[in-house]
N, C-alpha and C. Protein backbone atom coordinates (compact mmCIF):
# COMPACT_ATOMS: atom_id res chain seq x y z
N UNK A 1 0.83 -1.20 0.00
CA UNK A 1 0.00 0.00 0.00
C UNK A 1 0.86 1.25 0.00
N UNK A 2 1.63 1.20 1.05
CA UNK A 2 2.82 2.35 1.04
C UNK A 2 3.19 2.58 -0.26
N UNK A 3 4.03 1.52 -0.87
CA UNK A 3 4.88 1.52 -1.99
C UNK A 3 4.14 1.98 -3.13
N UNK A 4 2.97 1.79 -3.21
CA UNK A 4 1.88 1.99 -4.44
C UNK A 4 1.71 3.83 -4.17
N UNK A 5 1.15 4.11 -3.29
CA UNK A 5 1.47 5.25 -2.53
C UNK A 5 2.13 6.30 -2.73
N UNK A 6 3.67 5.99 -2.77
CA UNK A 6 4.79 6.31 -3.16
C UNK A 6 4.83 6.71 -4.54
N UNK A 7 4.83 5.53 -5.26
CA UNK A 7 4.98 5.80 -6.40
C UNK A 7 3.87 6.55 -7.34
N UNK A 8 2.85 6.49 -6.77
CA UNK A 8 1.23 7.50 -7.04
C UNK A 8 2.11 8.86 -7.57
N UNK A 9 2.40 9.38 -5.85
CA UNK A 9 2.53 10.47 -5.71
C UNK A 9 4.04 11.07 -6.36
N UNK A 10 4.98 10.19 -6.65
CA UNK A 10 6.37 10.17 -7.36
C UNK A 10 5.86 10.42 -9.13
N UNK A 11 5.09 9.81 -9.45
CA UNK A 11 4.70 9.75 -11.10
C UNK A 11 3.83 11.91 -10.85
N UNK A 12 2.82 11.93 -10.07
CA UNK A 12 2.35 12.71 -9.96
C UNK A 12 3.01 14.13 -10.04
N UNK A 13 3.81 13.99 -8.95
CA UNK A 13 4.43 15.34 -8.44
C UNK A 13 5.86 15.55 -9.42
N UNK A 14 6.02 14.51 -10.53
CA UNK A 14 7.44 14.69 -11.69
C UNK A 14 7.63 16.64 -11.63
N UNK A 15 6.74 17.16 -12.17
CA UNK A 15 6.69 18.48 -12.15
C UNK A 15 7.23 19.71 -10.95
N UNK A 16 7.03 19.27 -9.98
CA UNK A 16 6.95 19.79 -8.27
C UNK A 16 8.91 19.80 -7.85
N UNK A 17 9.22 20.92 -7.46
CA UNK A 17 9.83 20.73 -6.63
C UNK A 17 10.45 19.56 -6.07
N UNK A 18 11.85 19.42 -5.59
CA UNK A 18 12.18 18.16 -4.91
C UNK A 18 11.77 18.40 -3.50
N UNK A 19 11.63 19.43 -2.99
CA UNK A 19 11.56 19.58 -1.44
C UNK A 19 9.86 19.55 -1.43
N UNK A 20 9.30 20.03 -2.51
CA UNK A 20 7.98 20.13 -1.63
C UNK A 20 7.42 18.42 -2.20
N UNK A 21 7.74 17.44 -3.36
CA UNK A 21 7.70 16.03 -3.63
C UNK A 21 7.33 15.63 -2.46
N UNK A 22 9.52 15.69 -1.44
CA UNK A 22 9.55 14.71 -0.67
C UNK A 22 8.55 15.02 0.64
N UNK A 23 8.27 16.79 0.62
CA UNK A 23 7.02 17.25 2.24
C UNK A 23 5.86 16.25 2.07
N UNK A 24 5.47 16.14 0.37
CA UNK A 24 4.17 15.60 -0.01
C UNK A 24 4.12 14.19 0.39
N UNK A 25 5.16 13.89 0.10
CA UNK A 25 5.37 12.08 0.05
C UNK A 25 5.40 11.63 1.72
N UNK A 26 5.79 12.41 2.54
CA UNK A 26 6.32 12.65 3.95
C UNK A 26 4.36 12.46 4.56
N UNK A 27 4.00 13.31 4.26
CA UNK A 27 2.42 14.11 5.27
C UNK A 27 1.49 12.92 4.67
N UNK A 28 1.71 12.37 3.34
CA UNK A 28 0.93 11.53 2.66
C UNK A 28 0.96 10.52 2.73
N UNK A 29 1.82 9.73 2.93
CA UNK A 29 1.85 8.42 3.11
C UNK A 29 2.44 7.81 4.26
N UNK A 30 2.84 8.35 5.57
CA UNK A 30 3.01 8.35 6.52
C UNK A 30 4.27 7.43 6.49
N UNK A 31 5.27 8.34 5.67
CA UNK A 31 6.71 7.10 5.80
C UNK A 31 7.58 7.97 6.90
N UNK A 32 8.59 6.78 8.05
CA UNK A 32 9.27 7.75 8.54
C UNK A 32 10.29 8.70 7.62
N UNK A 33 10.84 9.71 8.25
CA UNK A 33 11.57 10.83 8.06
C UNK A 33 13.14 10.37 8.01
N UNK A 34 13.55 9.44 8.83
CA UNK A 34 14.67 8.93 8.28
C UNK A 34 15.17 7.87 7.40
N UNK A 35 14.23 6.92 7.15
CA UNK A 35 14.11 5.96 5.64
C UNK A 35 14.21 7.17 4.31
N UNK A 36 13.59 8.16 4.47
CA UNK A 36 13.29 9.04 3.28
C UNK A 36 14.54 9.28 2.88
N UNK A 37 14.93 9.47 1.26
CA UNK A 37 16.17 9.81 1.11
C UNK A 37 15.68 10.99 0.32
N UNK A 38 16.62 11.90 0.00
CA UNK A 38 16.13 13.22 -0.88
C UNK A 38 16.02 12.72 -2.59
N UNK A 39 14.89 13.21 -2.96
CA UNK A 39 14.34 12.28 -4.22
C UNK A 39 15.18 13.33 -5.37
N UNK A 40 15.51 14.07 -6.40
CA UNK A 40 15.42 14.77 -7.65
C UNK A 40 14.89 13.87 -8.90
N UNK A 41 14.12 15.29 -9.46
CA UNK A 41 12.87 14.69 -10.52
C UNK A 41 13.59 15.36 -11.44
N UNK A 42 14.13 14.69 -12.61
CA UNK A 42 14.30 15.27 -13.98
C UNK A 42 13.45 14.46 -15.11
N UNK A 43 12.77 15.04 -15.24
CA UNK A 43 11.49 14.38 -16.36
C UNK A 43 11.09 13.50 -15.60
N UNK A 44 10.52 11.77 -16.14
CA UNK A 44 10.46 11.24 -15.44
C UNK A 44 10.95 9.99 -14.98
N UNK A 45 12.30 10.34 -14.73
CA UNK A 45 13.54 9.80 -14.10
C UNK A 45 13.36 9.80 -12.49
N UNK A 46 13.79 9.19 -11.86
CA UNK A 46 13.82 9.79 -10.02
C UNK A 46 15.20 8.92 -9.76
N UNK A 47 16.18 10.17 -9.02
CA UNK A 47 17.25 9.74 -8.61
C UNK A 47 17.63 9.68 -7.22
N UNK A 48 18.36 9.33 -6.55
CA UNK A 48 18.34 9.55 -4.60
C UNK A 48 19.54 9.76 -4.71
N UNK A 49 20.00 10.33 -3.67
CA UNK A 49 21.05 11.05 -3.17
C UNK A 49 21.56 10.25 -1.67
N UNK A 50 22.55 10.01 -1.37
CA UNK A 50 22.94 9.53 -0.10
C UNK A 50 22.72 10.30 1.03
N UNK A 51 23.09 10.06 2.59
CA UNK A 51 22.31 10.71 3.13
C UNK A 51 23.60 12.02 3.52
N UNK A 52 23.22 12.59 4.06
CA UNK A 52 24.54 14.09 4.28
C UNK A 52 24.25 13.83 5.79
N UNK A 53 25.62 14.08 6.32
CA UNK A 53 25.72 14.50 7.97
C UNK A 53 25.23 15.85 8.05
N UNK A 54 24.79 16.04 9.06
CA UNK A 54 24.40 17.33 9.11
C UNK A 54 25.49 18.48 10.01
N UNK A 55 25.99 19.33 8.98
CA UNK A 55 27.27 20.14 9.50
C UNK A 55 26.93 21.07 10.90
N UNK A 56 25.32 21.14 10.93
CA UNK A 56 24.94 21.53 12.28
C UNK A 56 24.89 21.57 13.61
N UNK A 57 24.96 19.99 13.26
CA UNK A 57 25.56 19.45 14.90
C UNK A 57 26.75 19.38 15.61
N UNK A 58 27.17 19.53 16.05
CA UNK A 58 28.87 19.86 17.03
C UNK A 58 28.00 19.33 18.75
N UNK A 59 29.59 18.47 18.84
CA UNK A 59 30.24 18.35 19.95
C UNK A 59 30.90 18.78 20.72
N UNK A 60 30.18 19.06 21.81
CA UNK A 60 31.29 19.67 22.47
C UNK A 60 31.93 19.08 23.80
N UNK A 61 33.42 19.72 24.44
CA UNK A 61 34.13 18.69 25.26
C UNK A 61 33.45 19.62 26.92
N UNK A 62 32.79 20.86 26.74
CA UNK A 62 31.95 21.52 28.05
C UNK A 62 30.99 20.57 28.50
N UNK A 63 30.83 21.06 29.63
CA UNK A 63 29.92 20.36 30.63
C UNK A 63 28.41 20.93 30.56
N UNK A 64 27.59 20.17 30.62
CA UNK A 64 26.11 20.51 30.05
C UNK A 64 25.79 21.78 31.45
N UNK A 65 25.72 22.67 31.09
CA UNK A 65 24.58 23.47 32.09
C UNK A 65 23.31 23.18 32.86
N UNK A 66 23.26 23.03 33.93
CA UNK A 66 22.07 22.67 34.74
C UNK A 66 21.00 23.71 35.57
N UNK A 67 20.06 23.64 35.42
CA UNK A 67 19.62 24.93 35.77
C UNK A 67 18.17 23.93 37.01
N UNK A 68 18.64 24.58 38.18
CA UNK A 68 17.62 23.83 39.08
C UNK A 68 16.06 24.17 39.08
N UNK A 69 15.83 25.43 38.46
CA UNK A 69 14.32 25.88 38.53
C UNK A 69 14.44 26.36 37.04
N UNK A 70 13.42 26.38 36.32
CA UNK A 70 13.13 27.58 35.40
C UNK A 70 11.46 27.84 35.86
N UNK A 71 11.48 29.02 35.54
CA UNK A 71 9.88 29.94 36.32
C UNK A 71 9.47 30.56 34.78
N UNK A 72 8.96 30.45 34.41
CA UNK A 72 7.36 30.71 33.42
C UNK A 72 6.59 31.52 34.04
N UNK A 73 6.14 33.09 33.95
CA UNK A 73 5.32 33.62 34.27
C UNK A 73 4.62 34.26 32.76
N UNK A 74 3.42 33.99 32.89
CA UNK A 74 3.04 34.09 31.52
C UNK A 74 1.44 35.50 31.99
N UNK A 75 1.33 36.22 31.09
CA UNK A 75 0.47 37.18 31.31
C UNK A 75 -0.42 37.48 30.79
N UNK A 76 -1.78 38.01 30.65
CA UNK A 76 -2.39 38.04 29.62
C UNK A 76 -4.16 38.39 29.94
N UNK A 77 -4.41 38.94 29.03
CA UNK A 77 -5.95 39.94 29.69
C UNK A 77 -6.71 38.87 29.68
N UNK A 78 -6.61 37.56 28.78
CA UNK A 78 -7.59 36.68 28.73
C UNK A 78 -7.72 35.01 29.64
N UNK A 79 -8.10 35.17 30.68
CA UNK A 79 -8.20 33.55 31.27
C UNK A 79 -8.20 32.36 30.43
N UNK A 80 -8.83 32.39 29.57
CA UNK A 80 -9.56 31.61 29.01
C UNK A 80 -7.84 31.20 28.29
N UNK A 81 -7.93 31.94 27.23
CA UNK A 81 -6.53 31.72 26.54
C UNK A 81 -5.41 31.25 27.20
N UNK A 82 -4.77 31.87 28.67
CA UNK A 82 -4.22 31.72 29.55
C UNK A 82 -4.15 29.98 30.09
N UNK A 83 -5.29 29.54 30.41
CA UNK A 83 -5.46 28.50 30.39
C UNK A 83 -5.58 27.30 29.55
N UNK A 84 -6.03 27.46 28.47
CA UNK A 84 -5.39 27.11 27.16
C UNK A 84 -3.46 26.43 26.99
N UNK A 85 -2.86 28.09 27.28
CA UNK A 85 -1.75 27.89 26.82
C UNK A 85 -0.81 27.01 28.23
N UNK A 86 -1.71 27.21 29.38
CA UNK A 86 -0.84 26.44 30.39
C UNK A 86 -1.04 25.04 30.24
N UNK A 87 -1.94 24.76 29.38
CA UNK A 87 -2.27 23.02 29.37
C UNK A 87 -1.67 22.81 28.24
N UNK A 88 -1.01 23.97 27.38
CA UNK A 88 0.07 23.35 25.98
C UNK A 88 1.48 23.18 26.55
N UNK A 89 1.53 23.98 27.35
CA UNK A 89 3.10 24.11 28.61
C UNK A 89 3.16 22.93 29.12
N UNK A 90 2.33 22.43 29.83
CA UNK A 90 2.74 21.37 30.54
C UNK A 90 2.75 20.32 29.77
N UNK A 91 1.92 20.13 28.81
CA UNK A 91 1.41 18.85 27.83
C UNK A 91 3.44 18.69 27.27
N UNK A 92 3.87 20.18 26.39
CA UNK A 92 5.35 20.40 25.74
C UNK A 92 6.28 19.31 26.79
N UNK A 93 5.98 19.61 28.24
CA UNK A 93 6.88 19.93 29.19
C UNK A 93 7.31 17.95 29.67
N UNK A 94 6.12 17.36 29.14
CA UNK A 94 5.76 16.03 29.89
C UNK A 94 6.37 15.49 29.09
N UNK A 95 6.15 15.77 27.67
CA UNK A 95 6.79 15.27 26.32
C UNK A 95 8.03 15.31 26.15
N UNK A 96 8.68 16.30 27.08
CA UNK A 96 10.39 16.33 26.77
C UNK A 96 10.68 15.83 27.58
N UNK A 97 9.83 15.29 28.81
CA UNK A 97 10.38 14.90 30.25
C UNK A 97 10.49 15.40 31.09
N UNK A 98 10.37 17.08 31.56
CA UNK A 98 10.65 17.93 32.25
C UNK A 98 9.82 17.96 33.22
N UNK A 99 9.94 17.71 34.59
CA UNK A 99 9.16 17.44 35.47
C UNK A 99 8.50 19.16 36.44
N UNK A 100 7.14 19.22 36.26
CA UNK A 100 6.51 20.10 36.37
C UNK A 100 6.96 20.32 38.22
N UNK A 101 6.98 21.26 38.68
CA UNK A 101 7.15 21.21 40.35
C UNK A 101 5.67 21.83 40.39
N UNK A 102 5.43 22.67 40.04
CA UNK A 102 3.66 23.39 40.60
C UNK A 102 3.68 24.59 39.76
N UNK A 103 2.42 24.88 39.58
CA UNK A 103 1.64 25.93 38.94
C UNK A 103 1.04 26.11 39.91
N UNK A 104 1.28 27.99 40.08
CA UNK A 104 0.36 28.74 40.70
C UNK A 104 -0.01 29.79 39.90
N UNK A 105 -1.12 30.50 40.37
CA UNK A 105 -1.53 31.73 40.03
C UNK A 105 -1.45 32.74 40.68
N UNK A 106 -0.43 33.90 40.46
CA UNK A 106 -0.65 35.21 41.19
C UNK A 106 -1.79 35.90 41.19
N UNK A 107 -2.18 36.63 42.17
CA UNK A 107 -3.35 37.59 42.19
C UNK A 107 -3.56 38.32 41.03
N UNK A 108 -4.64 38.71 40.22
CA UNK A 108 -4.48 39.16 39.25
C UNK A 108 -4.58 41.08 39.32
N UNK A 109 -4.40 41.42 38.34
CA UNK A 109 -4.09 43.22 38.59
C UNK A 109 -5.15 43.88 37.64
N UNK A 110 -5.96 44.81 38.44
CA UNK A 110 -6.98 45.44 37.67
C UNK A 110 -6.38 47.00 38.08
N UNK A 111 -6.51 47.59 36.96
CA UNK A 111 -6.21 49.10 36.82
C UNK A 111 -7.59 49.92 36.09
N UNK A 112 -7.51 50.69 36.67
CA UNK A 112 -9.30 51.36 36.40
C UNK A 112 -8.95 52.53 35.56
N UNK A 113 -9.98 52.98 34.64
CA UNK A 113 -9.79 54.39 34.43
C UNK A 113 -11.05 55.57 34.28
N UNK A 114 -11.21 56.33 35.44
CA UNK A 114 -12.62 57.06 35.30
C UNK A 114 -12.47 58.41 34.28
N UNK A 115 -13.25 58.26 33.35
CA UNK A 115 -13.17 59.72 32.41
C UNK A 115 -15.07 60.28 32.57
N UNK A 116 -14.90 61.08 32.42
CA UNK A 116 -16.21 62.34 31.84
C UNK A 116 -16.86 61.98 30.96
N UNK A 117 -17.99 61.47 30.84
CA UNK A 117 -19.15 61.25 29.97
C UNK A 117 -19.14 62.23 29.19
N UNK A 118 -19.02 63.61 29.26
CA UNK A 118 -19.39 64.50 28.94
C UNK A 118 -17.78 65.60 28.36
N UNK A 119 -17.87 66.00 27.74
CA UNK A 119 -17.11 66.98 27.51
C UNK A 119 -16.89 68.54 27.86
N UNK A 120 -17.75 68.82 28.39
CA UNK A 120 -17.53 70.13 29.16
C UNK A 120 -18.29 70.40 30.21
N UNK A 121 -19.64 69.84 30.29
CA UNK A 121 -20.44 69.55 31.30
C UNK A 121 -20.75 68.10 32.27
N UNK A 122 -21.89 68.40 33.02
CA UNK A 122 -22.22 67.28 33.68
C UNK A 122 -20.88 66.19 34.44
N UNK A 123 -20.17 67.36 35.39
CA UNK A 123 -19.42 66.01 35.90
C UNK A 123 -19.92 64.71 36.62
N UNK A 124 -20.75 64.61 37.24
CA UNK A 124 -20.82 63.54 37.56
C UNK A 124 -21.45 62.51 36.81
N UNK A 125 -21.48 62.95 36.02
CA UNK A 125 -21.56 61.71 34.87
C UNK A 125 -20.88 61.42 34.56
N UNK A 126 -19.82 59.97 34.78
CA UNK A 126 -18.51 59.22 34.32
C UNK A 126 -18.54 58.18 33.86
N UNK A 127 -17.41 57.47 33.33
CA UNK A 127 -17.55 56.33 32.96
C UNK A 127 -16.27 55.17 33.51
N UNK A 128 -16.67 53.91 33.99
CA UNK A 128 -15.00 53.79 34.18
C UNK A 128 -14.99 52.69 33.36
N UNK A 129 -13.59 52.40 33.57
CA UNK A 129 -13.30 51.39 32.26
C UNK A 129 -12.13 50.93 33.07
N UNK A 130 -11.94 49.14 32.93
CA UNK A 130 -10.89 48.68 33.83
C UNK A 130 -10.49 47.74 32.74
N UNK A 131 -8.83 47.39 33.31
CA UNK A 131 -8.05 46.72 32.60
C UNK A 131 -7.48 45.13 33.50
N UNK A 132 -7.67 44.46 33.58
CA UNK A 132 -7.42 43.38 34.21
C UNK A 132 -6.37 42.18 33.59
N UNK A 133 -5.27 41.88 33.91
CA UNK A 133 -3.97 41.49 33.42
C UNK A 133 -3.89 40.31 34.58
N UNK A 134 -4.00 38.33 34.04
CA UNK A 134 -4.29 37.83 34.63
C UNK A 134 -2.74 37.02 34.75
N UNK A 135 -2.50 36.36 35.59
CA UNK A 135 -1.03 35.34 35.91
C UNK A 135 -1.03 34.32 35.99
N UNK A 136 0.13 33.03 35.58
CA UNK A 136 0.13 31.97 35.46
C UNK A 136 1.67 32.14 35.81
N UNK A 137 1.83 31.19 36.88
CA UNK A 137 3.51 30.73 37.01
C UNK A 137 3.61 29.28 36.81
N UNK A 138 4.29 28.70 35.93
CA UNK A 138 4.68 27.40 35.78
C UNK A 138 6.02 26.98 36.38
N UNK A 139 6.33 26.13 36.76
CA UNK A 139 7.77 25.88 37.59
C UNK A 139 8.14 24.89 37.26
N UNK A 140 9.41 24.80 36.53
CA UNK A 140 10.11 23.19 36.07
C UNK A 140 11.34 23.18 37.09
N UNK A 141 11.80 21.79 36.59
CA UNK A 141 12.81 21.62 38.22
C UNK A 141 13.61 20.91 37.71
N UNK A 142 15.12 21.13 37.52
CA UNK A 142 15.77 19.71 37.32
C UNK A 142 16.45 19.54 35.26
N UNK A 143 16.81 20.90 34.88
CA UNK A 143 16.56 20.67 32.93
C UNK A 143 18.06 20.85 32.89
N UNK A 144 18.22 20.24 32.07
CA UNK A 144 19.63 20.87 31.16
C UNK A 144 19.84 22.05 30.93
N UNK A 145 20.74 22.55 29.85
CA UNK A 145 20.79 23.82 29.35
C UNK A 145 20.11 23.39 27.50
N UNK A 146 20.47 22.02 27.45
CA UNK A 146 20.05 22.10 26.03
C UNK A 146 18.51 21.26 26.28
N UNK A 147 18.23 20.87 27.02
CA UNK A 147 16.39 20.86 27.15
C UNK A 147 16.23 22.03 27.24
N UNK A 148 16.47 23.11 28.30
CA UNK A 148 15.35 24.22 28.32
C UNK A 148 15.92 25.16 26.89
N UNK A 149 16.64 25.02 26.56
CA UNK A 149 16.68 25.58 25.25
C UNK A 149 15.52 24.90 24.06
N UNK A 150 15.60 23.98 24.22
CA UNK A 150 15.13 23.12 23.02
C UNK A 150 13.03 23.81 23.95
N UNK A 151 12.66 23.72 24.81
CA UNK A 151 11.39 23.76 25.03
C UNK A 151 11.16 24.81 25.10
N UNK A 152 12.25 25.96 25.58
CA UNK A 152 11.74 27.35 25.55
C UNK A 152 11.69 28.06 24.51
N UNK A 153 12.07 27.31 23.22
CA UNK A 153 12.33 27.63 21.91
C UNK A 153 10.55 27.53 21.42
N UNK A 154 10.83 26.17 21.48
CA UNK A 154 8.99 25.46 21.28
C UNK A 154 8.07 26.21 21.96
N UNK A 155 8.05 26.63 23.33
CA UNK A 155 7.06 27.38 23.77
C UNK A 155 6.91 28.76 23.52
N UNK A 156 7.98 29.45 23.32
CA UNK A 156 7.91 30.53 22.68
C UNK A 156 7.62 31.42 21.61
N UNK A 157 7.48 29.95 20.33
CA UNK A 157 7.38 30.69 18.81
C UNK A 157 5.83 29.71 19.46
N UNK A 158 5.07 29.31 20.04
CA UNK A 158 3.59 29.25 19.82
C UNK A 158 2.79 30.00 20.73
N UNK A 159 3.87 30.94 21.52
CA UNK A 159 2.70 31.69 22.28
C UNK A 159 1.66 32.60 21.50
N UNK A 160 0.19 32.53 21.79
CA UNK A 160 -0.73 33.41 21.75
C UNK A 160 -0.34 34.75 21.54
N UNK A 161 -1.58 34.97 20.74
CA UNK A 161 -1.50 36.55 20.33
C UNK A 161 -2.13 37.61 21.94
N UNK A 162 -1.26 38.47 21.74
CA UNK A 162 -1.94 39.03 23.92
C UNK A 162 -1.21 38.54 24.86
N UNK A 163 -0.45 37.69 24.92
CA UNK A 163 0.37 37.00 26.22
C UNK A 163 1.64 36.82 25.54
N UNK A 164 2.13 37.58 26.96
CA UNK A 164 3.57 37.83 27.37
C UNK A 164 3.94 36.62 28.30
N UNK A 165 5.63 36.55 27.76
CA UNK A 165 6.20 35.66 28.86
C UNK A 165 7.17 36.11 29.65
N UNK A 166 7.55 35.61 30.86
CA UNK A 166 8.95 35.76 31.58
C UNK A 166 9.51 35.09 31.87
N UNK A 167 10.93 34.92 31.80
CA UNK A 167 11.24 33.49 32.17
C UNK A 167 12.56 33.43 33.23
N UNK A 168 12.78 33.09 34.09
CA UNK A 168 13.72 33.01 35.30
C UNK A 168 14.48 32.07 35.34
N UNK A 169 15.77 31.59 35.31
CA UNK A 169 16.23 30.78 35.68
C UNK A 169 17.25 30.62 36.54
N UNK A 170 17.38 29.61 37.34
CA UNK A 170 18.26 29.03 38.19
C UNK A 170 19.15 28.32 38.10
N UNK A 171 20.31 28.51 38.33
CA UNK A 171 21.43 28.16 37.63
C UNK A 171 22.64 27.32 38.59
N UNK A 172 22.59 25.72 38.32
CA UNK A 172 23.38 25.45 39.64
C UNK A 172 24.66 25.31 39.57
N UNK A 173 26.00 25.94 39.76
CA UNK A 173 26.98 26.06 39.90
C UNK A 173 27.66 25.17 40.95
N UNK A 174 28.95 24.97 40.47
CA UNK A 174 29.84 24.51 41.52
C UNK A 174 30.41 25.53 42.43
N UNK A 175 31.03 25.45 43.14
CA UNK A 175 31.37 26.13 44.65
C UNK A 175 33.03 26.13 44.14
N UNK A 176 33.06 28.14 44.23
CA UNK A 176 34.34 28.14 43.66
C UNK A 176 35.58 27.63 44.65
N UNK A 177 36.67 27.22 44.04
CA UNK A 177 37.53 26.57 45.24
C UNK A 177 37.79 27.56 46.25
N UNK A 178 37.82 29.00 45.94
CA UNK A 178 38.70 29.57 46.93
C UNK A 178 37.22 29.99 48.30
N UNK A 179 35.89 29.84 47.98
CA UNK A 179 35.33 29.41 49.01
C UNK A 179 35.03 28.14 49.69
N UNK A 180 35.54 27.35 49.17
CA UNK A 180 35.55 26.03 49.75
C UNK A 180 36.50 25.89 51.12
N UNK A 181 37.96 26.41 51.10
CA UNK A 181 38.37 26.26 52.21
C UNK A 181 38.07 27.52 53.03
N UNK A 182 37.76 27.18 54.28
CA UNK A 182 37.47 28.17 55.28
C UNK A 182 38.69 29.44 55.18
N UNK A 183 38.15 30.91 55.31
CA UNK A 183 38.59 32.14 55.26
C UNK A 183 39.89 32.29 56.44
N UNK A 184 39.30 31.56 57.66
CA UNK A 184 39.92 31.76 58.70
C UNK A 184 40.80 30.94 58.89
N UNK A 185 41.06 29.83 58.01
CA UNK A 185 42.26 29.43 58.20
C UNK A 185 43.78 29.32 57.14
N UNK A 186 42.92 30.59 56.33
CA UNK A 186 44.15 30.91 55.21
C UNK A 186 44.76 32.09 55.75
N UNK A 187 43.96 33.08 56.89
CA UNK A 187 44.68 34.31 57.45
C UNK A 187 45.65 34.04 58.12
N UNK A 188 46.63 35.11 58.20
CA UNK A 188 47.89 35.07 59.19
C UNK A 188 47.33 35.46 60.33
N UNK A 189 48.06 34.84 61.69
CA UNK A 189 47.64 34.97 63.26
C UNK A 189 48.14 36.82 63.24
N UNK A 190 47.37 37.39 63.73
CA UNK A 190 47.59 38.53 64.31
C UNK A 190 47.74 38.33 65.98
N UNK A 191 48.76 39.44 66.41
CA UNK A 191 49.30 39.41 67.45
C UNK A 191 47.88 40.72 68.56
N UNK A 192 47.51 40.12 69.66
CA UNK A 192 46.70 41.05 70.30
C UNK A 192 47.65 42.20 70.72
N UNK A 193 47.06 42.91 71.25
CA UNK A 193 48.16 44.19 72.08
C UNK A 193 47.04 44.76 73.00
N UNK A 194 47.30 44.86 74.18
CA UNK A 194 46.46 45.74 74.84
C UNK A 194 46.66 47.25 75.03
N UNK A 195 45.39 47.63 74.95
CA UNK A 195 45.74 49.18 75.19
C UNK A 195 45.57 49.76 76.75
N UNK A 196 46.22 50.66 77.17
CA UNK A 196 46.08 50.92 78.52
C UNK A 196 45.74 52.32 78.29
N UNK A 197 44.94 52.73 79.36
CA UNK A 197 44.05 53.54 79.48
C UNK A 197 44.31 54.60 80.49
């Protein structure tokens, strides 16, 4: 079925692009992404190409960064949405492995504004109008430097239109040597002297 599939959409798409072929052949026939080799269509010939390393990736001989908290405070006039996007956060968060510590909600902030119904008369006729800006803190515990890169990347290019993020992190370091040994026993003895009076 696959293979029939394949070749449907290979006779079909001769005309098309090689990149948008192989997207088509990819979304359409549900082959994995690494069997796929890169197809080129010249008439209707189809040739493959071996696979390329990807010059993107590097190794490195540093030590992964660990960050003990990252804090998510996310903002936004709308609850509704707000809540929405905290159940895409955590859903992202479960999927990479990142173990949630707690979600809370800060108090939320309403700012008012009273103006004049009226333009030159009738003051006490007003109107007010309030602005209400609601909070979500998410708390992860325990990430790499290249997980929270990799999720804060993902959570970031799908935030909602209206909501702002902030993001905090905690950063766990080693203990530099020269506080490791006690202060008081690298000083030289000072001599007392009394003073007389």
């Amino acid at each position: 079925m696959a293979a029939g599939c394949l070749w449907r959409r290979l006779w079909q798409a001769s005309s098309l692009p090689a990149n948008y072929a192989s997207r088509i052949i990819q979304k359409q026939c549900f082959l994995p992404t690494s069997d796929l080799m890169r197809v080129q269509f010249s008439g209707s010939h189809a040739q493959t190409q071996e696979h390329k390393t990807n010059p993107l990736v590097t190794i490195s001989e540093e030590p992964e960064t660990l960050y003990k908290r990252l804090s998510l405070l996310v903002k936004g006039h709308d609850k509704a949405v707000l809540d929405s996007y905290e159940y895409f956060a955590v859903l992202a968060a479960k999927e990479l492995g990142i173990s949630v510590e707690k979600i809370h909600r800060p108090p939320k902030k309403i700012e008012r504004f009273t103006l004049l119904k009226s333009v030159h008369i009738y003051k006490k006729h007003r109107v007010q109008y309030e602005m209400r800006t609601h909070y979500t803190c998410l708390e992860l515990k325990y990430v790499t430097g290249s997980t929270a890169a990799v999720y804060l990347e993902y959570v970031e290019r799908n935030l909602p239109e209206g909501v702002a993020m902030e993001v905090k992190k905690t950063k766990i370091e080693k203990i530099p040597e020269h506080i490791q040994e006690p202060v008081w026993d690298t000083l030289p003895q000072v001599e007392e002297t009394e003073v007389k009076s």
